[in-house]
N, C-alpha and C. Protein backbone atom coordinates (compact mmCIF):
# COMPACT_ATOMS: atom_id res chain seq x y z
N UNK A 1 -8.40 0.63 -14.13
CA UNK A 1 -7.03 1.09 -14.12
C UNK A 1 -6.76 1.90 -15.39
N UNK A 2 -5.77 2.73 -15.11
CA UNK A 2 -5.84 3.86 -16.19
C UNK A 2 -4.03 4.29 -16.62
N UNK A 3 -3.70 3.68 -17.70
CA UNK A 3 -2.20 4.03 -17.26
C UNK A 3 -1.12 5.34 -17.58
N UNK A 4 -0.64 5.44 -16.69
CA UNK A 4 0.12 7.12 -17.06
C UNK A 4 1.35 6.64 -16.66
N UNK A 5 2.23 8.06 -17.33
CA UNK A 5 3.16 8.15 -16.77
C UNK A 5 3.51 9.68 -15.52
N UNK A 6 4.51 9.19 -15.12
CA UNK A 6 4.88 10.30 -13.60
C UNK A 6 5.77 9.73 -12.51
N UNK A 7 5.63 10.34 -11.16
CA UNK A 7 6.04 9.38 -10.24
C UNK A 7 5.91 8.88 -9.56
N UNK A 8 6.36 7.82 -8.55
CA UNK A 8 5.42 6.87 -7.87
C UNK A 8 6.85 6.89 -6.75
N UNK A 9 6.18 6.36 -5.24
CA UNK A 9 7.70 6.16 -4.60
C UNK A 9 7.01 4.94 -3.99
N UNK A 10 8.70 4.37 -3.96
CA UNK A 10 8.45 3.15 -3.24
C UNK A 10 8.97 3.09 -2.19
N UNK A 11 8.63 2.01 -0.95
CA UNK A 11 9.20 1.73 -0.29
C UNK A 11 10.12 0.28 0.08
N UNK A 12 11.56 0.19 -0.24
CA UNK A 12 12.04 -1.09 -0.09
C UNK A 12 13.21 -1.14 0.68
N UNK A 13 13.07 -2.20 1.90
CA UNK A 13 13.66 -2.37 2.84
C UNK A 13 13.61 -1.37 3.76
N UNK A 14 13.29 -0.35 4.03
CA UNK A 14 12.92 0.63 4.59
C UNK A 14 13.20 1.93 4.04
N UNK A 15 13.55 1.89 2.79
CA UNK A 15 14.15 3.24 2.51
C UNK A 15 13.26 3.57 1.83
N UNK A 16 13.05 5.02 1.32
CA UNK A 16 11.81 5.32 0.60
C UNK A 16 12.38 5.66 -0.91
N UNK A 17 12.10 5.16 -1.75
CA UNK A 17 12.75 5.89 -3.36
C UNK A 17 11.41 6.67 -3.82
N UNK A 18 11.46 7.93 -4.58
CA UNK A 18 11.11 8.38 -5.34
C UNK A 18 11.30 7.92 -7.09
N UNK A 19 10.60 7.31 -8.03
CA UNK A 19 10.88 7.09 -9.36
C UNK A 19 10.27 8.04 -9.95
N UNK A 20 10.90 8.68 -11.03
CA UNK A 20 10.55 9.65 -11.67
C UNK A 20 10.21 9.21 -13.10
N UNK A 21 8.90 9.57 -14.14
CA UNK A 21 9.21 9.56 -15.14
C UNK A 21 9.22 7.85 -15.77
N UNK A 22 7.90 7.41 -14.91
CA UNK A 22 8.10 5.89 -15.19
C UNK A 22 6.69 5.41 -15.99
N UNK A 23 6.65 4.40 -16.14
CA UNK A 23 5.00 4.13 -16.62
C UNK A 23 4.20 3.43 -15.67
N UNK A 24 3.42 3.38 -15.40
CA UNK A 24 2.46 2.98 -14.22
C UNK A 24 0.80 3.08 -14.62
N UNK A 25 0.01 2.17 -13.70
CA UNK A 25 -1.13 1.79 -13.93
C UNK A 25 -1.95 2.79 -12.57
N UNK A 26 -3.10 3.24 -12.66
CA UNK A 26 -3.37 3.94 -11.56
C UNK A 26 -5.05 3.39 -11.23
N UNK A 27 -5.33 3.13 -10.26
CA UNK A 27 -6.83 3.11 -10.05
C UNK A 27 -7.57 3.95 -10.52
N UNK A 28 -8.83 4.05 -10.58
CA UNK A 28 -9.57 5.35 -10.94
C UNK A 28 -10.37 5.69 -9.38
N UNK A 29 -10.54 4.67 -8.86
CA UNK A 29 -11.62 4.43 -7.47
C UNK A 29 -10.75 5.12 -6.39
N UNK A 30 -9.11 4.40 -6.11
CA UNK A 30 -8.72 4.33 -4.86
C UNK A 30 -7.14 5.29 -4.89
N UNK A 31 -7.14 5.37 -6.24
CA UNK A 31 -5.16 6.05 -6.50
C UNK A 31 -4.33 4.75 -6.37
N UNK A 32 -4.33 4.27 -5.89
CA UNK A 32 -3.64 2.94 -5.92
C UNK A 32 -2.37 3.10 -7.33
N UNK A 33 -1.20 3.33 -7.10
CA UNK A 33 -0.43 3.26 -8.35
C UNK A 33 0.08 1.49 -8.44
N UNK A 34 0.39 0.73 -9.53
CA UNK A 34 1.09 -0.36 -9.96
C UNK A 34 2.05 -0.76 -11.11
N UNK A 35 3.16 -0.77 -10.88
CA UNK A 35 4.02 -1.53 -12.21
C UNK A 35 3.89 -2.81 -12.76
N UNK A 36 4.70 -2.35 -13.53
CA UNK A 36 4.58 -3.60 -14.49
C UNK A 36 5.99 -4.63 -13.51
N UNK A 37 5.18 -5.98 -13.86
CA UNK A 37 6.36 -6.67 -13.23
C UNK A 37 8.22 -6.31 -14.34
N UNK A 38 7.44 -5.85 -15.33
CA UNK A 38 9.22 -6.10 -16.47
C UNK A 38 9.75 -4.33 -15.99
N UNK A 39 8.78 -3.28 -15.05
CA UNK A 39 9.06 -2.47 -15.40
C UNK A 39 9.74 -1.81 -13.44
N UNK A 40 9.22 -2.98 -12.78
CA UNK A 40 9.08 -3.62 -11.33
C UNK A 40 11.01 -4.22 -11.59
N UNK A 41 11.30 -5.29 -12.45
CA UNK A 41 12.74 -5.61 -12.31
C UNK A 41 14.01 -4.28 -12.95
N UNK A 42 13.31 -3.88 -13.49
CA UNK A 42 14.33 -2.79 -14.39
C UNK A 42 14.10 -1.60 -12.87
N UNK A 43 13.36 -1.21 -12.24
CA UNK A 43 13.71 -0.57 -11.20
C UNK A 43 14.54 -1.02 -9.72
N UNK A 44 13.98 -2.33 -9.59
CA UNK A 44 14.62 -3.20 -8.26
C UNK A 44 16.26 -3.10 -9.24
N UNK A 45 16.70 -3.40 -10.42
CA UNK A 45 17.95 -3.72 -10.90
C UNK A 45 18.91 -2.28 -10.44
N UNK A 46 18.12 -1.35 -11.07
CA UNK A 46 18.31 0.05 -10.60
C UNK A 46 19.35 0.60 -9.35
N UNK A 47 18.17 -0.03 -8.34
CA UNK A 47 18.17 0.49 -7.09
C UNK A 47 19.45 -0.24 -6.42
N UNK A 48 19.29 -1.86 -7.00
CA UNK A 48 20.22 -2.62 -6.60
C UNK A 48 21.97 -2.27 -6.92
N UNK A 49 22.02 -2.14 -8.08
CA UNK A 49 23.10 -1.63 -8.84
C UNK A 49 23.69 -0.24 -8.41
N UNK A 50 23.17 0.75 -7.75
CA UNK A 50 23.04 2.40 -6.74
C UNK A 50 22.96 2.98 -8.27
N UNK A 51 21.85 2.77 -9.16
CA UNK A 51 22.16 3.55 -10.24
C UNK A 51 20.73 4.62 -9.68
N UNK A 52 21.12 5.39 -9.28
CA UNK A 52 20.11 6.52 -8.69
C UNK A 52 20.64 7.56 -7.99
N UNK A 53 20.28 8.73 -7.85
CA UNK A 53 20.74 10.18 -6.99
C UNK A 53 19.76 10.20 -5.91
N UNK A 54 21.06 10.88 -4.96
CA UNK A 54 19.80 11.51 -4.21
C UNK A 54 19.71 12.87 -3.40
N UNK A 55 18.84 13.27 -3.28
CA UNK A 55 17.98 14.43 -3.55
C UNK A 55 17.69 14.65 -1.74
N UNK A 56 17.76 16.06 -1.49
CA UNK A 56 16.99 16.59 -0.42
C UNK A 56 15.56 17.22 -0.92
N UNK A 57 14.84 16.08 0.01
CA UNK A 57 13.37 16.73 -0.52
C UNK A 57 12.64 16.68 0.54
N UNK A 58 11.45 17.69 1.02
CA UNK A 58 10.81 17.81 2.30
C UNK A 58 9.66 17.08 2.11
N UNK A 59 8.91 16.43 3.18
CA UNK A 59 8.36 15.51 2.85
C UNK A 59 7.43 15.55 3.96
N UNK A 60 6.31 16.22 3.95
CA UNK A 60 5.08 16.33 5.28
C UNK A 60 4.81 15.44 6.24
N UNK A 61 5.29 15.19 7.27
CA UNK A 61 5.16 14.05 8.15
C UNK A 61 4.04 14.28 9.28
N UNK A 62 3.54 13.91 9.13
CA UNK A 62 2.24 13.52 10.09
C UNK A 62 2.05 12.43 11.47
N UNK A 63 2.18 12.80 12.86
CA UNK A 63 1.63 11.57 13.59
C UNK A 63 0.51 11.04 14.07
N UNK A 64 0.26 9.88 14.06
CA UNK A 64 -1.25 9.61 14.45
C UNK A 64 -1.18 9.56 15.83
N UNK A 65 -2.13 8.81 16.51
CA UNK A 65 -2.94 9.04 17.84
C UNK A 65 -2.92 7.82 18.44
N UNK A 66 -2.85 7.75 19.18
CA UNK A 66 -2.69 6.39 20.09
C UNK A 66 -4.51 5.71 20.72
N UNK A 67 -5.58 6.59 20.27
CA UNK A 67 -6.80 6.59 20.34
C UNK A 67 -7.34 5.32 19.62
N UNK A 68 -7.99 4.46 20.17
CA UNK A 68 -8.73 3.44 19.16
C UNK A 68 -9.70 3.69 18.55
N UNK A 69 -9.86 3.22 17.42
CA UNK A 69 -10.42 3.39 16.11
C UNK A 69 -12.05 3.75 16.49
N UNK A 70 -12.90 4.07 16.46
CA UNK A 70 -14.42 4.62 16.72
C UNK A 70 -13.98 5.65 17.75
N UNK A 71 -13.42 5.97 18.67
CA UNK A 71 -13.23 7.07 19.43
C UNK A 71 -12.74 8.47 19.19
N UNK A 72 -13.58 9.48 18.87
CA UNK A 72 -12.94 10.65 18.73
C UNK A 72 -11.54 10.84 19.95
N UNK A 73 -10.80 12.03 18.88
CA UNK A 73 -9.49 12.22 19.18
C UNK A 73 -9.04 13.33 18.51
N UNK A 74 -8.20 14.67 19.63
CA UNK A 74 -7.78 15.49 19.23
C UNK A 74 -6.26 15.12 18.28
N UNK A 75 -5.98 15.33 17.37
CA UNK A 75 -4.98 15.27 16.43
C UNK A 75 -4.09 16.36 16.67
C-alpha cells in the first residue's frame, strides 16, 4: 500500500459521493483505494451533516451481458 492524496468515490446507501482532495492508501497490485478509519468518520460526519455540493458530472456507464461467465459474448 502506497499512500496519496486525490479522489476516491464512495458508495453509501446508494448514492455515489465523489471526495476530493483526501488522504488515502492505494494498492500497488490491484488499485484498491482505503481510508483511514479517523479519516472514514470525518467523511461519513460530512455526508451526514449535507456538508457537501453537488456537481453535474458525466460518468461512463457501461452494461454487462446476461451471458455466463466462460461463454463468449458480444458486448
Amino acid at each position: 500500500m502506497v499512500r496519496k492524496r486525490g479522489e476516491i468515490d464512495l458508495r453509501i446507501e446508494g448514492k455515489l459521493y465523489l471526495v476530493r482532495n483526501v488522504a488515502f492508501e492505494q494498492c500497488l497490485y490491484c488499485g484498491e483505494k482505503v481510508i483511514s478509519p479517523n479519516v472514514s468518520q470525518i467523511v461519513y460526519d460530512k455526508i451526514k451533516n449535507g456538508e457537501y455540493t453537488e456537481e453535474a458530472i458525466n460518468i461512463p456507464v457501461l452494461y454487462g451481458t446476461d451471458v455466463k461467465e466462460g461463454h463468449e459474448a458480444n458486448i
